[in-house]
N, C-alpha and C. Protein backbone atom coordinates (compact mmCIF):
# COMPACT_ATOMS: atom_id res chain seq x y z
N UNK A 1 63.51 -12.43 108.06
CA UNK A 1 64.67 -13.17 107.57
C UNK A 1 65.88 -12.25 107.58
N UNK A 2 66.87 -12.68 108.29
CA UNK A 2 68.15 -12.06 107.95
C UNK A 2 68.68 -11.78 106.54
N UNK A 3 69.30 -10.82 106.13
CA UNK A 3 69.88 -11.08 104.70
C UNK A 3 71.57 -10.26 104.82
N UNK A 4 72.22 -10.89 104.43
CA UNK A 4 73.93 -10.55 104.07
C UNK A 4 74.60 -10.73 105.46
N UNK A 5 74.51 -12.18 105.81
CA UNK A 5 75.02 -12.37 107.04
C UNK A 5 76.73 -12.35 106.64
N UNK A 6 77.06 -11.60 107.50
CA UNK A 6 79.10 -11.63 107.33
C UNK A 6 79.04 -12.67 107.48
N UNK A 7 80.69 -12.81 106.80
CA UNK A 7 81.02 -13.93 107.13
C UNK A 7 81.88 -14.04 108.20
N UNK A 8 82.34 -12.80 109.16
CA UNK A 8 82.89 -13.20 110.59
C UNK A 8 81.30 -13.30 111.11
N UNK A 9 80.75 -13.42 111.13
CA UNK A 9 79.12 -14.11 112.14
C UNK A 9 79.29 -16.04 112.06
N UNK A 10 79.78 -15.77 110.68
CA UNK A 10 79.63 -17.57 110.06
C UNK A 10 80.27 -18.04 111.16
N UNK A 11 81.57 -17.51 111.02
CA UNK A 11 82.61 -18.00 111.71
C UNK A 11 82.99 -18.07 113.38
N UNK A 12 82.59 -16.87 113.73
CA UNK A 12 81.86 -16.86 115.61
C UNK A 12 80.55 -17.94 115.72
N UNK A 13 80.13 -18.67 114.84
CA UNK A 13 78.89 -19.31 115.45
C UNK A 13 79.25 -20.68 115.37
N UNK A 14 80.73 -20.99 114.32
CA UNK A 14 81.13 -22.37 114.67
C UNK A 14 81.97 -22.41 115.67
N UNK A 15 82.66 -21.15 116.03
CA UNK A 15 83.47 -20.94 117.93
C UNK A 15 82.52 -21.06 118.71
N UNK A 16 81.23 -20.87 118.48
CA UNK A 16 80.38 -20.71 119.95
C UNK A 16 79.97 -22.50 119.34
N UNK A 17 79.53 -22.98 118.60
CA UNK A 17 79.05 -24.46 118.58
C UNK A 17 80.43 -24.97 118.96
N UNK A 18 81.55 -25.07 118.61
CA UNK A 18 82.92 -26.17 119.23
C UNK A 18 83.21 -25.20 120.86
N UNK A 19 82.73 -24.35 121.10
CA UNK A 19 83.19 -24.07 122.61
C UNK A 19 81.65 -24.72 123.65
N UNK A 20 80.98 -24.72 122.91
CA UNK A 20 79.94 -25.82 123.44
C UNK A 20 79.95 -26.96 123.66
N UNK A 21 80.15 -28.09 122.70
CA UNK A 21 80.56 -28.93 122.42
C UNK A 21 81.69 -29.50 123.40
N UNK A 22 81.26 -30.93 124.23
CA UNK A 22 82.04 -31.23 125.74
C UNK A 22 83.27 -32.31 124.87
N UNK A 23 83.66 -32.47 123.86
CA UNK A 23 85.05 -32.87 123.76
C UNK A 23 85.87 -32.27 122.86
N UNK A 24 85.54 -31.21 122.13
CA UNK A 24 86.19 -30.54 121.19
C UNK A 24 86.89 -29.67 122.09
N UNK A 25 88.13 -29.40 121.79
CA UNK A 25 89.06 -28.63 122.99
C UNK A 25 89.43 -27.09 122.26
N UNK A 26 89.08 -27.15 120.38
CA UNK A 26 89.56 -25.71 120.54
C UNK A 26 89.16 -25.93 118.92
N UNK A 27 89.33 -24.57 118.07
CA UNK A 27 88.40 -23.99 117.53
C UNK A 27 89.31 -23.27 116.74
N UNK A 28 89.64 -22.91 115.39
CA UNK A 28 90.36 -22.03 114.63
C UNK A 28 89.78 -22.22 113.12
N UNK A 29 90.53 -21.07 112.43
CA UNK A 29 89.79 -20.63 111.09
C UNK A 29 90.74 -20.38 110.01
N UNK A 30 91.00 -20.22 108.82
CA UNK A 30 91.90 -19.66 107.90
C UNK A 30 92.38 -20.40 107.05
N UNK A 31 93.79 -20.11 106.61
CA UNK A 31 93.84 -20.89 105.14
C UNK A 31 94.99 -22.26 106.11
N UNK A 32 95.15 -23.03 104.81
CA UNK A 32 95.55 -24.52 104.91
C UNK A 32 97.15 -24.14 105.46
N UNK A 33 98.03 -23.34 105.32
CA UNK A 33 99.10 -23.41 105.78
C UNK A 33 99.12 -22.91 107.22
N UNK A 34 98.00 -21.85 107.54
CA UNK A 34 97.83 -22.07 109.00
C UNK A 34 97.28 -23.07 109.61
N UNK A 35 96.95 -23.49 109.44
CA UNK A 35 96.30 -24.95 109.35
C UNK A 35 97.92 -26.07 110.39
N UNK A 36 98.46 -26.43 109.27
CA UNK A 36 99.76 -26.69 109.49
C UNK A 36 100.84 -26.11 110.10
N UNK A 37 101.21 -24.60 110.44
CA UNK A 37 101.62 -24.33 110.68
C UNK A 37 101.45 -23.79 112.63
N UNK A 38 99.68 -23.77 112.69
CA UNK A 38 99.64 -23.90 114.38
C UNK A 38 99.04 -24.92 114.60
N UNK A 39 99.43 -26.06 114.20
CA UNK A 39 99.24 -27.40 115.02
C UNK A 39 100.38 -27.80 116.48
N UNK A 40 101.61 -26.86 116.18
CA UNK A 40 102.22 -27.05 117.29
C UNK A 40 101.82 -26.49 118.77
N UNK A 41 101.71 -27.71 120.06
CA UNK A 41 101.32 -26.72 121.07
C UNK A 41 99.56 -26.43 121.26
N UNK A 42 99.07 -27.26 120.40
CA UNK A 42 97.70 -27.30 119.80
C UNK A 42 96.63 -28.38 120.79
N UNK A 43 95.90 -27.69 121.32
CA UNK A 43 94.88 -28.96 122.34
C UNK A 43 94.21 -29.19 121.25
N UNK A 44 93.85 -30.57 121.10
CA UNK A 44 92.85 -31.58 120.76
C UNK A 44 92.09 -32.40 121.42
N UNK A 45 91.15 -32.88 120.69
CA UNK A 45 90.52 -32.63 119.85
C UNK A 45 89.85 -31.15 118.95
N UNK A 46 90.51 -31.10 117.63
CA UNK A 46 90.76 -29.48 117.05
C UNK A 46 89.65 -29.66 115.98
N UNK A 47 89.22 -28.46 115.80
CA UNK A 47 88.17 -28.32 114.50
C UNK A 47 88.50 -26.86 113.80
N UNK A 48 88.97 -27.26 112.25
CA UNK A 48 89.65 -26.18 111.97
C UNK A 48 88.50 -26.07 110.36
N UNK A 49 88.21 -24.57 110.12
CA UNK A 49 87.44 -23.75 109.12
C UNK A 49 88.36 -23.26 108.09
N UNK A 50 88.44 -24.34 107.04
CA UNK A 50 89.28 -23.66 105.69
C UNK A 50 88.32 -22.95 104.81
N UNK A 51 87.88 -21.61 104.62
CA UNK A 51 87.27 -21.12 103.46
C UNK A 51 88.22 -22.00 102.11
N UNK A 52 86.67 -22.03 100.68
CA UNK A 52 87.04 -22.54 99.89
C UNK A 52 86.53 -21.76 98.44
N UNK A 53 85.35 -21.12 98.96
CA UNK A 53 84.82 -20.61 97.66
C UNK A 53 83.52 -19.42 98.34
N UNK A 54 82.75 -18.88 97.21
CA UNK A 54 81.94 -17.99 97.83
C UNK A 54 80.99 -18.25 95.89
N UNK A 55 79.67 -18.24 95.94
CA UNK A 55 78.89 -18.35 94.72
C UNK A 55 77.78 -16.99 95.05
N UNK A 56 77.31 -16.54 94.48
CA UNK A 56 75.69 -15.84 94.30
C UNK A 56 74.90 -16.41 93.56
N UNK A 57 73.91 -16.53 94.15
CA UNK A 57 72.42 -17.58 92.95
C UNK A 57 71.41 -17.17 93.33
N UNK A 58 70.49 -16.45 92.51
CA UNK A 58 68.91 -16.47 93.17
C UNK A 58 68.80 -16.00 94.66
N UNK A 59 69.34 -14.90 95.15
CA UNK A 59 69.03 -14.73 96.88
C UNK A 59 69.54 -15.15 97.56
N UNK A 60 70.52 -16.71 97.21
CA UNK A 60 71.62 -16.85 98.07
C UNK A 60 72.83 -16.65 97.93
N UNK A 61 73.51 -16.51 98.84
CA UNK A 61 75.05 -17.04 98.73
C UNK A 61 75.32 -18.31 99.47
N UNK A 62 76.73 -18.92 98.77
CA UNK A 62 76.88 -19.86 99.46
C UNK A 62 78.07 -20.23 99.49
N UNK A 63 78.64 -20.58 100.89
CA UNK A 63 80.37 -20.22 101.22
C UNK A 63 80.45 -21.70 100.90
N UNK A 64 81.52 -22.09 100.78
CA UNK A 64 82.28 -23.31 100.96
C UNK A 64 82.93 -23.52 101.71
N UNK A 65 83.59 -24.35 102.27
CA UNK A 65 84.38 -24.85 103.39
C UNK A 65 84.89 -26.24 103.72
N UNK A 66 86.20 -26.16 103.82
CA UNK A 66 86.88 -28.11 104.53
C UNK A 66 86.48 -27.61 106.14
N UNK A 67 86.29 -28.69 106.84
CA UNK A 67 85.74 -28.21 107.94
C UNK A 67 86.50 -29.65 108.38
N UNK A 68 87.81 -29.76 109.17
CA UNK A 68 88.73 -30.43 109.70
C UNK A 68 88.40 -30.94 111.19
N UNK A 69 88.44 -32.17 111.27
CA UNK A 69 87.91 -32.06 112.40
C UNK A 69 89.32 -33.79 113.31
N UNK A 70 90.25 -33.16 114.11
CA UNK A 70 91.63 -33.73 114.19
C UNK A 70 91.57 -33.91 115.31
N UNK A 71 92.50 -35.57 115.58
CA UNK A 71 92.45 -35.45 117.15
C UNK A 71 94.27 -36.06 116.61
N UNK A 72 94.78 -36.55 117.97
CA UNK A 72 96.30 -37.07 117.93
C UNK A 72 96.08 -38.58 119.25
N UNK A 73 96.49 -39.47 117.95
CA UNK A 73 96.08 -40.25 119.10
C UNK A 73 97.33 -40.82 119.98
N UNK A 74 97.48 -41.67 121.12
CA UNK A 74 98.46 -41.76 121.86
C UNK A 74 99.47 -43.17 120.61
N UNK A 75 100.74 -42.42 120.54
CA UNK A 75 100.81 -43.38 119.96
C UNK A 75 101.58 -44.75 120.49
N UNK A 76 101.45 -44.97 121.55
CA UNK A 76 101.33 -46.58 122.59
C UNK A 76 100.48 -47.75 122.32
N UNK A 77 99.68 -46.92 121.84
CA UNK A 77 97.91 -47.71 122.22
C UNK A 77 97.43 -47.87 120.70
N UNK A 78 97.87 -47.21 119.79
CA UNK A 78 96.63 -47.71 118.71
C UNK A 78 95.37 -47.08 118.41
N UNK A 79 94.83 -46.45 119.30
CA UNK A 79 93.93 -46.10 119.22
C UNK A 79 93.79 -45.03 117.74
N UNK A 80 94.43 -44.72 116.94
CA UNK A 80 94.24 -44.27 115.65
C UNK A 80 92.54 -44.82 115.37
N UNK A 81 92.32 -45.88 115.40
CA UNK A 81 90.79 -46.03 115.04
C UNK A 81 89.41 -45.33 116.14
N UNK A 82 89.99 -45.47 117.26
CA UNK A 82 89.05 -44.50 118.12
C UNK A 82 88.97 -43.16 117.42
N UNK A 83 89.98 -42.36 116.94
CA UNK A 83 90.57 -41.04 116.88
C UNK A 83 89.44 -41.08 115.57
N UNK A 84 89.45 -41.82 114.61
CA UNK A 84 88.82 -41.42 113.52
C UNK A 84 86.93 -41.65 113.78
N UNK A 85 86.70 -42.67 114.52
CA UNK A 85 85.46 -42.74 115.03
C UNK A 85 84.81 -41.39 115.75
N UNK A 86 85.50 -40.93 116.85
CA UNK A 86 85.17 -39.83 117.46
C UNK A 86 85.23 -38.92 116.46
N UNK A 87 86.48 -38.62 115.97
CA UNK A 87 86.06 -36.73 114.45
C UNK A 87 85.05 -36.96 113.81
N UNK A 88 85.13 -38.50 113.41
CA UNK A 88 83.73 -38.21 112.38
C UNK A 88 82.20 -37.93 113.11
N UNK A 89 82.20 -38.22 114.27
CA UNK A 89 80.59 -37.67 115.01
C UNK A 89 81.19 -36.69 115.50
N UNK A 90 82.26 -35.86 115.32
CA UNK A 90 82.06 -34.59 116.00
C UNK A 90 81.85 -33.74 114.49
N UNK A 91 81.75 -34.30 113.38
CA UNK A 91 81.43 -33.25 112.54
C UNK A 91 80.20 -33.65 112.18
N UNK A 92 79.30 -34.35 112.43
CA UNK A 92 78.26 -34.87 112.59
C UNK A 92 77.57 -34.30 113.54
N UNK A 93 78.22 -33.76 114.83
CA UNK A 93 77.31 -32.95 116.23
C UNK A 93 77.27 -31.81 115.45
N UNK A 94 78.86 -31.02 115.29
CA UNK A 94 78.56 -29.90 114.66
C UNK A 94 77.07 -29.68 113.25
N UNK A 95 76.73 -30.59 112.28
CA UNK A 95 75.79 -30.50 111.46
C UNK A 95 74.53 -30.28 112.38
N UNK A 96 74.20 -31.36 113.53
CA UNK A 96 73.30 -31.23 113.92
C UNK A 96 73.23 -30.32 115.12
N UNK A 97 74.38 -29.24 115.56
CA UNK A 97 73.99 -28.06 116.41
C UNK A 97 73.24 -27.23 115.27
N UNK A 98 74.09 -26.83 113.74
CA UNK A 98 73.15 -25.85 113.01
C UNK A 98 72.10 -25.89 112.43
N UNK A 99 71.46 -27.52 112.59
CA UNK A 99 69.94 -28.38 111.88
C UNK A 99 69.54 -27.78 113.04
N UNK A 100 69.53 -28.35 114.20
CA UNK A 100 68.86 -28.35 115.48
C UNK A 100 69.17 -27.79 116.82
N UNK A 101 70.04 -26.97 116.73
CA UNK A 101 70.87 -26.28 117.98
C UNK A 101 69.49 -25.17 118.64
N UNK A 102 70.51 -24.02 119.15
CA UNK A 102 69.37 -23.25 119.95
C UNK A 102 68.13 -22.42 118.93
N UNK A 103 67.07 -22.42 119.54
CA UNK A 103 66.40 -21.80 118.33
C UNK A 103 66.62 -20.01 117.87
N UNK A 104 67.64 -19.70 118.66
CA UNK A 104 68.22 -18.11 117.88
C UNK A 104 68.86 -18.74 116.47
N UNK A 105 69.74 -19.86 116.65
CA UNK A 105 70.58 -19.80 115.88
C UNK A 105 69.99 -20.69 114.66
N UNK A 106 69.08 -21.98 114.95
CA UNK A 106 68.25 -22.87 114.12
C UNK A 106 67.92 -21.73 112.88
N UNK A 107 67.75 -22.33 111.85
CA UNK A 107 66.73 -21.98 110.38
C UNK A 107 67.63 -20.81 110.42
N UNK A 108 68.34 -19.89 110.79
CA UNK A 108 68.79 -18.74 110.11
C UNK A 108 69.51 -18.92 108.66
N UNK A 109 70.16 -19.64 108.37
CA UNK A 109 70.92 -20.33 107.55
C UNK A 109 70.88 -21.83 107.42
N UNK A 110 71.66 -22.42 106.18
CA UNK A 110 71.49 -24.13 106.16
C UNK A 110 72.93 -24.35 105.95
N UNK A 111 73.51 -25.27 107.10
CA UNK A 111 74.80 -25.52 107.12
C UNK A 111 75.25 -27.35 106.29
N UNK A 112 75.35 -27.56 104.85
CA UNK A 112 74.91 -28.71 105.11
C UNK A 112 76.56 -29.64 104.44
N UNK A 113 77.00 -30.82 104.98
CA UNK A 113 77.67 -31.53 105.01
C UNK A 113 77.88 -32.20 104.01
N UNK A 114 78.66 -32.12 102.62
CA UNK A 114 78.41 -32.49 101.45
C UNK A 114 79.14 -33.99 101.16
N UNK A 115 80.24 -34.22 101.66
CA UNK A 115 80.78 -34.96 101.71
C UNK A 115 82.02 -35.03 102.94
N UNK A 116 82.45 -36.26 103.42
CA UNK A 116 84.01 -36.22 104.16
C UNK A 116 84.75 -37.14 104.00
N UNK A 117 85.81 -37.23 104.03
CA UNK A 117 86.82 -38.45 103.73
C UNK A 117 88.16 -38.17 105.08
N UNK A 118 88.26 -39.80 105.28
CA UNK A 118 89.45 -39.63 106.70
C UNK A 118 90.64 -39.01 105.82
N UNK A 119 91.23 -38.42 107.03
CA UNK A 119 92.41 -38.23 107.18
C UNK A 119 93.37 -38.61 107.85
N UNK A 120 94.52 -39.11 107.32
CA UNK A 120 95.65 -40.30 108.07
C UNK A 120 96.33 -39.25 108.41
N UNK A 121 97.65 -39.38 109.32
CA UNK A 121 98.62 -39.05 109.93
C UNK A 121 99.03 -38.02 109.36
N UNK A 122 97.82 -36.62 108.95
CA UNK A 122 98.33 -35.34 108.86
C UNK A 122 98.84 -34.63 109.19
N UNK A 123 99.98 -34.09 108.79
CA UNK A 123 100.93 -33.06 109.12
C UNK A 123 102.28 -33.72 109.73
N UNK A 124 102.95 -33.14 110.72
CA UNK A 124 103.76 -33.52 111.13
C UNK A 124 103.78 -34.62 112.71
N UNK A 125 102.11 -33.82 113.14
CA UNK A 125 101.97 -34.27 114.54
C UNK A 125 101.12 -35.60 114.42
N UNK A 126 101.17 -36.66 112.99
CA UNK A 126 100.15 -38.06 113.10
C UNK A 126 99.33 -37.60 113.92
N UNK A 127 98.08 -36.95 113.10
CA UNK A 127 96.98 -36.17 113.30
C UNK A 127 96.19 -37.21 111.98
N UNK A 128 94.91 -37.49 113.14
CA UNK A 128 94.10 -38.51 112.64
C UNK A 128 92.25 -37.75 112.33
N UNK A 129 91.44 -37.83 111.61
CA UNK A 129 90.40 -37.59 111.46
C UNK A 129 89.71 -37.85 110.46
N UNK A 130 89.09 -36.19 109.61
CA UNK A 130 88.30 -36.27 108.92
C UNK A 130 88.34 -34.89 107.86
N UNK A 131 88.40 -34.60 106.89
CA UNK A 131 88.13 -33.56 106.56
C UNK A 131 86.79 -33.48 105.67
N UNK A 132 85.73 -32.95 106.16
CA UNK A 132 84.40 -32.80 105.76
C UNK A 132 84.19 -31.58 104.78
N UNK A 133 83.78 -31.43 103.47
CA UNK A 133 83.49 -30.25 103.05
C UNK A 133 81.80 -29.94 103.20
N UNK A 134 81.40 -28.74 103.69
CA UNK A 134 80.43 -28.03 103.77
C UNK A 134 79.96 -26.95 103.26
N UNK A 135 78.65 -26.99 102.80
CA UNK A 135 78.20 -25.81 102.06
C UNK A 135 77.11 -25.07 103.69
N UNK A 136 77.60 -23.30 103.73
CA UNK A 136 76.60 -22.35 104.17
C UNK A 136 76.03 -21.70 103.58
N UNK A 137 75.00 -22.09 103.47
CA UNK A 137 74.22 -21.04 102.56
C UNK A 137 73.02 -20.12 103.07
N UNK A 138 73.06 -18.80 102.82
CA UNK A 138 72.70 -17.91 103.59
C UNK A 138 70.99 -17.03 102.74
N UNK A 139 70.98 -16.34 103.24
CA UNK A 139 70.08 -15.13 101.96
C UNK A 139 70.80 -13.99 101.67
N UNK A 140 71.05 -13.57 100.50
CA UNK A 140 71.67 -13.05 100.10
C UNK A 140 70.99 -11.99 99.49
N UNK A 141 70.37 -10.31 99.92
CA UNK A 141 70.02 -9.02 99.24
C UNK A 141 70.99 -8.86 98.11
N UNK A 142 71.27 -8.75 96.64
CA UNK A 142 72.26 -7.94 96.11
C UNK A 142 71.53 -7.00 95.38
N UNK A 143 71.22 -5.97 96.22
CA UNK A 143 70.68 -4.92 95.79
C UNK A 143 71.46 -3.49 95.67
N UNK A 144 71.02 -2.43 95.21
CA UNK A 144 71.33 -1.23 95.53
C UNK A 144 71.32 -0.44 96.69
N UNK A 145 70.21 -1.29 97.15
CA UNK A 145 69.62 -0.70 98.43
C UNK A 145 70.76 -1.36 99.73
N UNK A 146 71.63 -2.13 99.70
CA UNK A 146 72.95 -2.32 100.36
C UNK A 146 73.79 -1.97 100.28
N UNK A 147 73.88 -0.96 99.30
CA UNK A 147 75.34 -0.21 98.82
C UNK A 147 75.49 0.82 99.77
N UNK A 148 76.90 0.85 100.78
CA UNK A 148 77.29 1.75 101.15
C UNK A 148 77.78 3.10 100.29
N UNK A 149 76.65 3.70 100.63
CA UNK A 149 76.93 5.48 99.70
C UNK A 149 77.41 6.35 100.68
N UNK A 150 77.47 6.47 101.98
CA UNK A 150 77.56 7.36 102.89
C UNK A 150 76.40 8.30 103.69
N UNK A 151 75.50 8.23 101.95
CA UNK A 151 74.41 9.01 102.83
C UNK A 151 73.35 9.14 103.92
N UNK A 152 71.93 9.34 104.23
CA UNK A 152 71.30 8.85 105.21
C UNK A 152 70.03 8.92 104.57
C-alpha cells in the first residue's frame, strides 16, 4: 500500500484522466479566482480542481475538492441544456476512471463524488455545468518514522 501520497500526484492523475478523456479539452487546478480569472481564451469543455480542505483520521487523509466541470454553449442554439447534460457525465467518467480506470492507478486511493449541483451562466463567459464536490482519500503514515531529520 502506498502511504503519504502528495498532493501534486493527486493532481497529475486528474491531468492524465481529463487528457484521456475524448471530449474534455483541458485541465487546470487552484483557487476560485483563478478559476475566473483564466477562463479567458480557455478551450472547452474545461475541468477545473478547487482544493477545499485537508482532515487526518485513523490512517487517512482526506482532501476535499469542487471539481468544476464547464462547457460554453453556442449562444444561437440553446443548447445550454446539452452543455449541462454532457458536464454532468463528464464528472461521472472522471469518478469512474478512479473506481475503474487502469489497474496502476485503480484501488490506490478512493476518489468519491459527494454531491453536485448545476451551474448557470458562470462567470463572465455564460459558462454552463456542474460543480461537483469530492472527497480523496488516501493512507495516511503520521509517524515519526516520516519525519524529515536529514539523517540516514
Amino acid at each position: 500500500m502506498e502511504y503519504n501520497i502528495p498532493y501534486r500526484d493527486i493532481i497529475n492523475e486528474f491531468q492524465t484522466a481529463c487528457s484521456l478523456h475524448n471530449q474534455i479539452a483541458a485541465f487546470d487546478a487552484g483557487t476560485i479566482d483563478f478559476l475566473d480569472a483564466s477562463s479567458q481564451n480557455r478551450l472547452y469543455p474545461y475541468i477545473f480542481l478547487r482544493p477545499l480542505s485537508a482532515t487526518l483520521l485513523d490512517g487517512s487523509r482526506t482532501l476535499q475538492f469542487e471539481l468544476y466541470s464547464l462547457d460554453q454553449p453556442n449562444l444561437y442554439d440553446g443548447q445550454n441544456i446539452d452543455v449541462i447534460s454532457n458536464t454532468e457525465i463528464y464528472l461521472y467518467d472522471l469518478m469512474a476512471y478512479f473506481d475503474y480506470g487502469p489497474a496502476s492507478r485503480s484501488q490506490v486511493y478512493s476518489v468519491d463524488l459527494v454531491q453536485a449541483i448545476p451551474v448557470n451562466e458562470a462567470f463572465a463567459d455564460r459558462l454552463y455545468g456542474w460543480m461537483g464536490t469530492i472527497d480523496v482519500s488516501t493512507p495516511f503514515a503520521l509517524d515519526f518514522c516520516q519525519y524529515p531529520t536529514g539523517s540516514a
